[in-house]
C-alpha atoms as a PDB file:
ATOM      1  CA  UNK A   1     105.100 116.384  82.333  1.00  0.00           C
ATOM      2  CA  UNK A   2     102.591 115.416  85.069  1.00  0.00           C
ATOM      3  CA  UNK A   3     103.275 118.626  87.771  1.00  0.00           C
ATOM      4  CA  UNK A   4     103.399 115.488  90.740  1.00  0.00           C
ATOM      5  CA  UNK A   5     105.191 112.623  90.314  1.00  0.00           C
ATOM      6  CA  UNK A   6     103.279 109.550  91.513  1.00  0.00           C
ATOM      7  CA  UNK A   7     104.564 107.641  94.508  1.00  0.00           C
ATOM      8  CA  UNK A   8     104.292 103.573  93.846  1.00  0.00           C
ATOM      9  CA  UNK A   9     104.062 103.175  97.835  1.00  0.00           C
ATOM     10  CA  UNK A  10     100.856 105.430  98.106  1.00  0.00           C
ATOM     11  CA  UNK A  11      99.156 103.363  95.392  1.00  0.00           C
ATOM     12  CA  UNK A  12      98.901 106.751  93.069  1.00  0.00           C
ATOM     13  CA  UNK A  13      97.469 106.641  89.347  1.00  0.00           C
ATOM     14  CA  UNK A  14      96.293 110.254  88.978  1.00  0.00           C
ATOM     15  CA  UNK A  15      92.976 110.694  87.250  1.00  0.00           C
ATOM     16  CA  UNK A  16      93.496 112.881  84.091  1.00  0.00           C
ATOM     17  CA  UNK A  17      90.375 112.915  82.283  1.00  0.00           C
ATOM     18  CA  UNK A  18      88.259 115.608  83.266  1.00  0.00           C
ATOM     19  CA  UNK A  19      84.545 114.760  81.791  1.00  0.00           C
ATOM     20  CA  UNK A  20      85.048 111.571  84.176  1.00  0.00           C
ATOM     21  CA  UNK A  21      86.089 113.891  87.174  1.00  0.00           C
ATOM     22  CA  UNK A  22      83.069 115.957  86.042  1.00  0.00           C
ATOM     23  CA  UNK A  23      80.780 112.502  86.262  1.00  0.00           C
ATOM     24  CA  UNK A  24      82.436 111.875  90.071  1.00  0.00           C
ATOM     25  CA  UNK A  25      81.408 114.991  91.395  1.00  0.00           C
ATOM     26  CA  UNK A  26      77.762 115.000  90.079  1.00  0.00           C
ATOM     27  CA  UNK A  27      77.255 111.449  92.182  1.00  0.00           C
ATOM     28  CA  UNK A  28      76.645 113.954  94.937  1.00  0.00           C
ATOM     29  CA  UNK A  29      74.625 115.693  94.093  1.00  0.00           C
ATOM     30  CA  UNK A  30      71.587 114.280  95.890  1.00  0.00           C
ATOM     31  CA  UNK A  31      72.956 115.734  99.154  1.00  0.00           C
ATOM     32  CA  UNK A  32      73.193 119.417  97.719  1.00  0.00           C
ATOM     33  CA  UNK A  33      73.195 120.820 101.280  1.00  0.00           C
ATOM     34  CA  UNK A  34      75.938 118.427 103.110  1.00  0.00           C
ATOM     35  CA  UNK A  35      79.972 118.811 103.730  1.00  0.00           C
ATOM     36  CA  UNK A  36      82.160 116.982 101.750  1.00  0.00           C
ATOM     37  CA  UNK A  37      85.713 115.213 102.195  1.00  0.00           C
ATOM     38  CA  UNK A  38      87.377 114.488  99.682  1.00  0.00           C
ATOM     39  CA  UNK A  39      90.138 111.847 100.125  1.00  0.00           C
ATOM     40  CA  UNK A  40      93.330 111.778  98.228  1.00  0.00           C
ATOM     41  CA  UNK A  41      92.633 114.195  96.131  1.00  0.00           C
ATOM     42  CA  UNK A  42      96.117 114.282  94.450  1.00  0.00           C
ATOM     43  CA  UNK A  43      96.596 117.140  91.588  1.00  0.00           C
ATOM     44  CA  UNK A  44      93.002 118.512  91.903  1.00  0.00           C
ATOM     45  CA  UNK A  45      91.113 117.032  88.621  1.00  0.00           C
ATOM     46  CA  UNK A  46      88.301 115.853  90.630  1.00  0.00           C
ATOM     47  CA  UNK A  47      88.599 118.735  93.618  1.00  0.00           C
ATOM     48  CA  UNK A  48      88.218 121.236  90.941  1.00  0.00           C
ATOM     49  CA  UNK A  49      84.920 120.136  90.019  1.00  0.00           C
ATOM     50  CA  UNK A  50      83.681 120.112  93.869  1.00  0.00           C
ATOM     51  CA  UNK A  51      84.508 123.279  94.177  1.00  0.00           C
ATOM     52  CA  UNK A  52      82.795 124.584  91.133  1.00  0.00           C
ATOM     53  CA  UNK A  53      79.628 123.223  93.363  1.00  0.00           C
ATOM     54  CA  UNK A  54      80.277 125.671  95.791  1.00  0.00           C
ATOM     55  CA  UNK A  55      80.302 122.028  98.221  1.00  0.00           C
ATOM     56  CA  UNK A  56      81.882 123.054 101.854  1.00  0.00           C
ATOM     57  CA  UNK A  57      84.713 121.024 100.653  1.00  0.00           C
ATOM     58  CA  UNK A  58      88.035 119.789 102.774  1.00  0.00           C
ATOM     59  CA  UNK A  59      90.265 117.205 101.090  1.00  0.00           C
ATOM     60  CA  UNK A  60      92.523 114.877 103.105  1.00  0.00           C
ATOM     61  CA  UNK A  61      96.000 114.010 101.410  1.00  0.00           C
ATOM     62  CA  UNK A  62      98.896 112.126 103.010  1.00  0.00           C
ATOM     63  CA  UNK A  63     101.368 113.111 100.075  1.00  0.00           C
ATOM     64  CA  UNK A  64     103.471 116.441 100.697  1.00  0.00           C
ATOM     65  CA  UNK A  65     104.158 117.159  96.975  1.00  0.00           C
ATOM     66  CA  UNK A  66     100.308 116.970  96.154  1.00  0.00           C
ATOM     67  CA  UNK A  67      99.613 118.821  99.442  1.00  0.00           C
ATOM     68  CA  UNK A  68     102.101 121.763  98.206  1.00  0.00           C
ATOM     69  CA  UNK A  69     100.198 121.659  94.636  1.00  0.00           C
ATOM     70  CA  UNK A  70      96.639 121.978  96.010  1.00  0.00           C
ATOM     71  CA  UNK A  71      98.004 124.855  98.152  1.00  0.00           C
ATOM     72  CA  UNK A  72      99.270 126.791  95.550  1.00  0.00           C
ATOM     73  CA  UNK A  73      96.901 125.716  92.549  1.00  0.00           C
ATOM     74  CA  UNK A  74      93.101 126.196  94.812  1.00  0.00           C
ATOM     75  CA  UNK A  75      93.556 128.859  97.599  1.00  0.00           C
ATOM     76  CA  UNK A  76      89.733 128.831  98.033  1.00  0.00           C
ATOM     77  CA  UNK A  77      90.343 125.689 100.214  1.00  0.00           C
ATOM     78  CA  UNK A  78      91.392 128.218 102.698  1.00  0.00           C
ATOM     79  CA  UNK A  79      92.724 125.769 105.773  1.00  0.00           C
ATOM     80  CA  UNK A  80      90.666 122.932 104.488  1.00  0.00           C
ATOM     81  CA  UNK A  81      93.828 120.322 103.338  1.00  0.00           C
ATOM     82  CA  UNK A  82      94.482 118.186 106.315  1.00  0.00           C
ATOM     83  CA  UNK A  83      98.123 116.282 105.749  1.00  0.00           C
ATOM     84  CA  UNK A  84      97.345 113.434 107.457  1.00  0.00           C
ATOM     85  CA  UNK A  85      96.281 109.508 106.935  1.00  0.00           C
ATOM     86  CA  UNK A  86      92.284 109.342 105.888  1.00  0.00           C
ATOM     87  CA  UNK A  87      92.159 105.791 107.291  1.00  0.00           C
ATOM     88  CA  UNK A  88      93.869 107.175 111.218  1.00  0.00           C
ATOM     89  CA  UNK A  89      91.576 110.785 110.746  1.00  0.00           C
ATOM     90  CA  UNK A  90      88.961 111.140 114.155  1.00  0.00           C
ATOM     91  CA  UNK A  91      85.884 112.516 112.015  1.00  0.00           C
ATOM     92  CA  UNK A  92      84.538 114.198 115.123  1.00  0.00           C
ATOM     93  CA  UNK A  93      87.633 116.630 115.420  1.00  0.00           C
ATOM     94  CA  UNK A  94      86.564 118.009 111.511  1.00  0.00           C
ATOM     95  CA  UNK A  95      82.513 117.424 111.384  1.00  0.00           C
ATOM     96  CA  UNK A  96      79.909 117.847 113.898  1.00  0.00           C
ATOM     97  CA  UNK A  97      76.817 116.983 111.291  1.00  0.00           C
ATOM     98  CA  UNK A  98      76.214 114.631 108.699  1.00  0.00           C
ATOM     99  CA  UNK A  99      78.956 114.793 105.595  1.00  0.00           C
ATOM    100  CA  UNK A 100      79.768 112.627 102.015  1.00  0.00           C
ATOM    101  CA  UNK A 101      83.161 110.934 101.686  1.00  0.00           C
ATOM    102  CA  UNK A 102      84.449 111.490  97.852  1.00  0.00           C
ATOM    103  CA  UNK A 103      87.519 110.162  96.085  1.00  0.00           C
ATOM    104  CA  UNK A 104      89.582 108.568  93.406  1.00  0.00           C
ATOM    105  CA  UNK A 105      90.519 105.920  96.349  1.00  0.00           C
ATOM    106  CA  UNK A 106      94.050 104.167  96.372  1.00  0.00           C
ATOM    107  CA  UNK A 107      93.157 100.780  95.244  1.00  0.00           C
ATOM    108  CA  UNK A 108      95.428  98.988  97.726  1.00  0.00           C
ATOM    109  CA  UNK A 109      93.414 100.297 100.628  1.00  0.00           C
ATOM    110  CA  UNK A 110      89.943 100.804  99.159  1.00  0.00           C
ATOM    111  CA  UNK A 111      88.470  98.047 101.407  1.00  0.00           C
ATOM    112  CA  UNK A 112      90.233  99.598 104.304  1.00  0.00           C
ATOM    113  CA  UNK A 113      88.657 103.058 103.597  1.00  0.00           C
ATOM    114  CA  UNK A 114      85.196 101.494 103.149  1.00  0.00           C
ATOM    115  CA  UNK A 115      85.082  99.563 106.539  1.00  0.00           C
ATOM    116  CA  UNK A 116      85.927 103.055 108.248  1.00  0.00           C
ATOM    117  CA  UNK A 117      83.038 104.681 106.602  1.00  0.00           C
ATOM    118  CA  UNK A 118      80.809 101.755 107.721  1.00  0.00           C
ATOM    119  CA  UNK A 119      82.348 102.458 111.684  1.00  0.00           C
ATOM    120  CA  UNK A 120      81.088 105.592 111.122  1.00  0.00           C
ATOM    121  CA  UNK A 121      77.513 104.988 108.977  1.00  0.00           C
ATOM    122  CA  UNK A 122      75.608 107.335 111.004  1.00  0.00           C
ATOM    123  CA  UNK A 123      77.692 110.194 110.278  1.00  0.00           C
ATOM    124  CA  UNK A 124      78.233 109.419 106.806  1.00  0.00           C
ATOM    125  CA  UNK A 125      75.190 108.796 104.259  1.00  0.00           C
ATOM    126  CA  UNK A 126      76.593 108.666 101.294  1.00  0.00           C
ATOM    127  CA  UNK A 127      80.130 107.635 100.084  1.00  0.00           C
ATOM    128  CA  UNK A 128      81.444 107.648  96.244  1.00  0.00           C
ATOM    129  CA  UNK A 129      83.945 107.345  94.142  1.00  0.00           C
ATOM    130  CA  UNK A 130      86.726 105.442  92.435  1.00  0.00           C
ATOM    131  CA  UNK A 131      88.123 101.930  93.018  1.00  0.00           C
ATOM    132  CA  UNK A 132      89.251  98.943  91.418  1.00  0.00           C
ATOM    133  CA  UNK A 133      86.589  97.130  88.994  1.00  0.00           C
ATOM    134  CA  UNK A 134      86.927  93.652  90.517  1.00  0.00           C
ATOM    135  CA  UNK A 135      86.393  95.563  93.862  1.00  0.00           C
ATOM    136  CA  UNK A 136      83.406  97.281  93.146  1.00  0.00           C
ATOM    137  CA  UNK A 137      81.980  94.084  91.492  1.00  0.00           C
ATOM    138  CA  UNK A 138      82.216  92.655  94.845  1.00  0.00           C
ATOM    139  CA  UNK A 139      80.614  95.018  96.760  1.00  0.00           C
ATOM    140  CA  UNK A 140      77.230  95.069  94.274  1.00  0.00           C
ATOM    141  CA  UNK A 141      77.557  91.290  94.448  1.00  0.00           C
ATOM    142  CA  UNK A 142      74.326  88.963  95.280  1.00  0.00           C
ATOM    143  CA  UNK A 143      73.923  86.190  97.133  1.00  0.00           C
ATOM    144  CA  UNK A 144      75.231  82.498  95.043  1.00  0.00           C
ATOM    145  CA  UNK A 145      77.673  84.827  93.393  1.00  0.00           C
ATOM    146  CA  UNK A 146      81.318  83.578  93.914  1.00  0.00           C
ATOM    147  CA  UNK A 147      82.330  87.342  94.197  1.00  0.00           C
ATOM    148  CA  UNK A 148      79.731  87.569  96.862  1.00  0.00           C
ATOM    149  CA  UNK A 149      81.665  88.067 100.243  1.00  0.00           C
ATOM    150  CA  UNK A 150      82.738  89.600 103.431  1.00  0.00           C
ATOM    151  CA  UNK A 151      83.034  92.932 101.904  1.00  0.00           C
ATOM    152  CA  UNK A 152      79.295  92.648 100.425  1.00  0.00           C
ATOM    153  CA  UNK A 153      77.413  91.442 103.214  1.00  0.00           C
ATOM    154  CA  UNK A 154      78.840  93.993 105.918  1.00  0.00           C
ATOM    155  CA  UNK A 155      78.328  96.844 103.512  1.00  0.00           C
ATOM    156  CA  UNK A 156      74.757  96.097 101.978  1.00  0.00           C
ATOM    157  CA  UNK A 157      73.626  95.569 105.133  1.00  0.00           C
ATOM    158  CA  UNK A 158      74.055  99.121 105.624  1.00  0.00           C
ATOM    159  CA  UNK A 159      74.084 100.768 102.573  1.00  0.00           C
ATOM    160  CA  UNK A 160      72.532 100.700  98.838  1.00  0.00           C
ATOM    161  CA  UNK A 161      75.058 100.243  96.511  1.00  0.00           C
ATOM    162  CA  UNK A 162      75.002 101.195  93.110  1.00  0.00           C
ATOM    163  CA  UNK A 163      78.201 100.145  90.297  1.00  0.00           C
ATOM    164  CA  UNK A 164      77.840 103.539  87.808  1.00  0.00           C
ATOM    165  CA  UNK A 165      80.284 103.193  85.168  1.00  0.00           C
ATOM    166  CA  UNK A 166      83.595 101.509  84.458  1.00  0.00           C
ATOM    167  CA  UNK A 167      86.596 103.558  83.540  1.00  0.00           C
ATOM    168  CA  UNK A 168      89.198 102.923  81.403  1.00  0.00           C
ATOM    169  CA  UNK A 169      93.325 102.244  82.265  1.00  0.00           C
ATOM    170  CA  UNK A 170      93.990 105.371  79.657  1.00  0.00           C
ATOM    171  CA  UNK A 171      92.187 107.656  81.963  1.00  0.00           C
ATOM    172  CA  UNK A 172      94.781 107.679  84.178  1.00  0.00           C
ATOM    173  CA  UNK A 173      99.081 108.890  84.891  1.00  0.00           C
ATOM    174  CA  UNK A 174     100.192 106.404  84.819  1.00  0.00           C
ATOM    175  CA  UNK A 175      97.921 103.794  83.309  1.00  0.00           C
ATOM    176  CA  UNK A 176      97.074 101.488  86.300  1.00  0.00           C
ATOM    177  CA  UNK A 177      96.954  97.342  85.295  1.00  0.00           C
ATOM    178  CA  UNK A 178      93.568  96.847  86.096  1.00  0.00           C
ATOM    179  CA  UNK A 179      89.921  98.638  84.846  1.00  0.00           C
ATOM    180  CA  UNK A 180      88.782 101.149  87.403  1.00  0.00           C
ATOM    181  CA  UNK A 181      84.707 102.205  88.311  1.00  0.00           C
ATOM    182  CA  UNK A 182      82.474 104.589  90.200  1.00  0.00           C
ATOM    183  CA  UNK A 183      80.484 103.414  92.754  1.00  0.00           C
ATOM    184  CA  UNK A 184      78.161 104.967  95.102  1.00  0.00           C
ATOM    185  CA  UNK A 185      76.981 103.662  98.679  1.00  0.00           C
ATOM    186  CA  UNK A 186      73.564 105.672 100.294  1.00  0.00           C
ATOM    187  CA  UNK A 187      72.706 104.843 103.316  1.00  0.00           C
ATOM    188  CA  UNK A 188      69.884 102.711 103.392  1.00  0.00           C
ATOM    189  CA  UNK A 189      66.578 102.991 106.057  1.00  0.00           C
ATOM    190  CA  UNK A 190      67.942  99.919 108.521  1.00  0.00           C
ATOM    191  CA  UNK A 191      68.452 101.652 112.005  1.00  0.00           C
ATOM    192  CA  UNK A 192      69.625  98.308 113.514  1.00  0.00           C
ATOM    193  CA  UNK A 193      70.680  94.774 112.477  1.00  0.00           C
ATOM    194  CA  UNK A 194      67.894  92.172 113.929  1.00  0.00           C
ATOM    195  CA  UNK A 195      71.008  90.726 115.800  1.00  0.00           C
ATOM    196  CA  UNK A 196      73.444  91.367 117.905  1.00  0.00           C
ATOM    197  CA  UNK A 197      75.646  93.758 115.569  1.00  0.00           C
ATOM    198  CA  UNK A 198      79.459  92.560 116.718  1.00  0.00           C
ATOM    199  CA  UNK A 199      78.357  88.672 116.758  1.00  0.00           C
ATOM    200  CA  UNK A 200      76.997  89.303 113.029  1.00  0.00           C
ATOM    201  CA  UNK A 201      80.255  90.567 112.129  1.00  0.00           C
ATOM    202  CA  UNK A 202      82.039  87.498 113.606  1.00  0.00           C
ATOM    203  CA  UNK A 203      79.907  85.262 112.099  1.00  0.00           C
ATOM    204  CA  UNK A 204      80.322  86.738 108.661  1.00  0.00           C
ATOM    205  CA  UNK A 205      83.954  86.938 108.499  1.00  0.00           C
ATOM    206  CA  UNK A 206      84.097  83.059 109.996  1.00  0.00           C
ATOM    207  CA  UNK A 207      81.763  82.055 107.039  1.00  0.00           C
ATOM    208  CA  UNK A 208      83.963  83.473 104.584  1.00  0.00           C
ATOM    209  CA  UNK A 209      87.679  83.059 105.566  1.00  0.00           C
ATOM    210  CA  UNK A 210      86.512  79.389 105.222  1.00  0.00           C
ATOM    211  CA  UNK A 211      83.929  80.139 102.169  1.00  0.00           C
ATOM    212  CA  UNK A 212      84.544  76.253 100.568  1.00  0.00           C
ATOM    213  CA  UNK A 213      83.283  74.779 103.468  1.00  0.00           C
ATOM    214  CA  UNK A 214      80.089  74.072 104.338  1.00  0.00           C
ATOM    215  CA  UNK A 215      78.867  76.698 107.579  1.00  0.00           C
ATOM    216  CA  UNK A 216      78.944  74.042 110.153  1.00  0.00           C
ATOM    217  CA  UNK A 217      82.153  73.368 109.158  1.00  0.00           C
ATOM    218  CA  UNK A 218      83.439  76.959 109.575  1.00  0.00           C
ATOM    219  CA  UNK A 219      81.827  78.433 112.366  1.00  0.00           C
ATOM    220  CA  UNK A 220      82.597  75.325 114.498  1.00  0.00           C
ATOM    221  CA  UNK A 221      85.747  77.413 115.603  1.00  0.00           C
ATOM    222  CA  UNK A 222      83.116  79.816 117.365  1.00  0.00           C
ATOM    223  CA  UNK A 223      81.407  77.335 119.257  1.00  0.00           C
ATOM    224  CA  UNK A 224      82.890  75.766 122.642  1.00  0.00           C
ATOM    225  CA  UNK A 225      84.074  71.872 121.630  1.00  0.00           C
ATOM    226  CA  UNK A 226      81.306  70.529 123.985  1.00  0.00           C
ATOM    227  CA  UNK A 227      78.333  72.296 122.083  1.00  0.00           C
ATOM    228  CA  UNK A 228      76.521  70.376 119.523  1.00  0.00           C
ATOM    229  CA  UNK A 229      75.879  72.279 116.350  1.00  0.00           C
ATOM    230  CA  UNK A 230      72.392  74.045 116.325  1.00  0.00           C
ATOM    231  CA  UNK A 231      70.269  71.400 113.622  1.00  0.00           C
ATOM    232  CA  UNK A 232      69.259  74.148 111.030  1.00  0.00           C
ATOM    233  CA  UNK A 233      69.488  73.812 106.619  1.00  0.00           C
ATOM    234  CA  UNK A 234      71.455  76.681 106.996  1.00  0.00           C
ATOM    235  CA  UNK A 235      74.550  75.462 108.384  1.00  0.00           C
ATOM    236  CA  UNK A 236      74.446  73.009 105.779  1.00  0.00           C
ATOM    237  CA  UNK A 237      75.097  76.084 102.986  1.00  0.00           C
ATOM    238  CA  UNK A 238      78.451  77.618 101.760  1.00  0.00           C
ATOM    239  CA  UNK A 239      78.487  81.377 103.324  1.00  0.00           C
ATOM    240  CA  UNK A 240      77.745  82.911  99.507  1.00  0.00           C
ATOM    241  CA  UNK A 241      74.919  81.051  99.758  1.00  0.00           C
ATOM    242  CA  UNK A 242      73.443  83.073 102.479  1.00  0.00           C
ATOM    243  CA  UNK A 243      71.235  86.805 102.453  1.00  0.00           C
ATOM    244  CA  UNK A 244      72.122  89.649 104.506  1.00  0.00           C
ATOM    245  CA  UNK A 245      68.989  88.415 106.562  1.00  0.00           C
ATOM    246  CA  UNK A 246      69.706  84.627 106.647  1.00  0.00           C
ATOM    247  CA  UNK A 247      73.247  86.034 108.408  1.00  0.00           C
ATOM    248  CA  UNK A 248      71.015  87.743 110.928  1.00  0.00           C
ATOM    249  CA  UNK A 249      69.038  84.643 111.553  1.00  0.00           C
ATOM    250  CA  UNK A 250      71.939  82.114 111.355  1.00  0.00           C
ATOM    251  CA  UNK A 251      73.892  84.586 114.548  1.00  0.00           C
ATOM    252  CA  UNK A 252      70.682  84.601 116.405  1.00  0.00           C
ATOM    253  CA  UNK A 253      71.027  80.895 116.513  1.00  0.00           C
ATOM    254  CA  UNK A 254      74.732  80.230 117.098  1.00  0.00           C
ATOM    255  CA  UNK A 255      74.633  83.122 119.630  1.00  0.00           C
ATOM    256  CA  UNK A 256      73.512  81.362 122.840  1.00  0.00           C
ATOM    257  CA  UNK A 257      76.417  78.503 122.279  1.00  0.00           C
ATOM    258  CA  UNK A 258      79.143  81.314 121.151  1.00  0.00           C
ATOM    259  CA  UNK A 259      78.187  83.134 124.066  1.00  0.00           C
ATOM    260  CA  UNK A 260      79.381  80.117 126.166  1.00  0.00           C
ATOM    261  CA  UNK A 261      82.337  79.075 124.303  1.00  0.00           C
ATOM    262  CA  UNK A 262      83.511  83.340 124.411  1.00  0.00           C
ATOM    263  CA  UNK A 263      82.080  84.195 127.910  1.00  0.00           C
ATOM    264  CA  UNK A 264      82.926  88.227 127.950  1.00  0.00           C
ATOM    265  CA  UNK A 265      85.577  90.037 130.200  1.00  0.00           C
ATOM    266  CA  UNK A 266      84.959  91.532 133.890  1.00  0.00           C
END
């Protein structure tokens, strides 16, 4: 018998081979020196392994029965469990420096998780861990790849990405449907996007909710009805066409006639 029982509402498949739990924590291990949270770290398999590291560890869990385990099963977290929801947690209440964000992530809210580490990029330079396959395949995607999305752009933009290996449905209690991998975000050198930062974001998730159509078809909804459309090849491209610089370029252009069509509050 598993010692928790996983809940189907939290999204839990609890990691049970260790060597894999052993490869997880050693992703790391280029920031020797820096805090770590660990999110949803369930019955311990991969917690056990950060602590081993002597890592200033704390672990965030929203499930009571795991929370109760880790409690009684690793006393040396001494205070550091905080029963509460990673994707609601203020990271300046817990860490006043730079820290890594570790986990075997819930797969239903893995993109969730990794747009709240890229609100809060300059605290966190690197982020690892565990997700669905077909979700980590879209994150390392390039550009012309039909995988190649929202997700990608507003990520690599910000961080370097690296898929490390896949992991099988067996490794797990229970055995989740789909293939599972490790993946690893640094933070990459770019201080500032060449572009106004929230229009890029707009822009990008325009292109893609509409990703068949052609740009100028999409973004149209941006722009005020009386505008003409900028003449530029790039509107002329699907949005998986595009680079994380051509994105840049194509918000520097729409964003004198968004600006009129979304004048901004008093």
């Amino acid at each position: 018998m598993f010692p928790v029982k996983a809940k189907k509402n939290l999204g839990q498949h609890f990691l049970k081979d260790k060597e894999i739990a052993r490869r997880i924590a050693a992703t790391l291990d280029q920031f020797p020196s820096l805090p770590v949270l660990e999110v949803g770290p369930g019955t311990g398999v991969l917690t056990e392994f950060l602590l081993e590291n002597r890592r200033e560890l704390t672990v965030i869990e929203i499930d009571r029965e795991s929370v109760a385990y880790l409690k009684e099963h690793y006393p040396t977290l001494n205070g550091k469990i905080l029963e509460q929801d990673f994707l609601r947690m203020d990271f300046a209440n817990h860490f006043d420096t730079p820290f890594c964000i570790i986990g075997n992530y819930p797969y239903h809210i893995s993109s969730q998780i990794f747009f709240k580490v890229l609100d809060n990029k300059d605290s966190v330079p690197c982020c690892s861990g565990m997700i669905q396959k077909e979700v980590a395949e879209r994150m390392v995607a390039s550009p012309g790849s039909k995988t190649y999305g929202i997700l990608t752009v507003l990520l690599q933009a910000w961080y370097d990405i690296e898929y490390l290996f896949t992991v099988s449905e067996q490794a797990f209690v229970p055995p989740p449907k789909v293939k599972s991998a490790v993946i690893r975000l640094t933070r990459n050198k770019r201080k500032r996007l060449n572009c106004n930062e929230k229009l890029f974001k707009m822009v990008v998730k325009t292109g893609f909710n509409q990703r068949r159509k052609m740009l100028r078809n999409s973004v149209k909804s941006l722009l005020s009805g009386e505008d003409p459309l900028p003449d530029d090849p790039m509107l002329m491209k699907r949005p998986e066409q595009l680079s994380i610089e051509q994105f840049e370029e194509l918000t520097n252009l729409l964003e004198p006639f968004i600006s009129r069509a979304q004048p901004e509050e008093k």
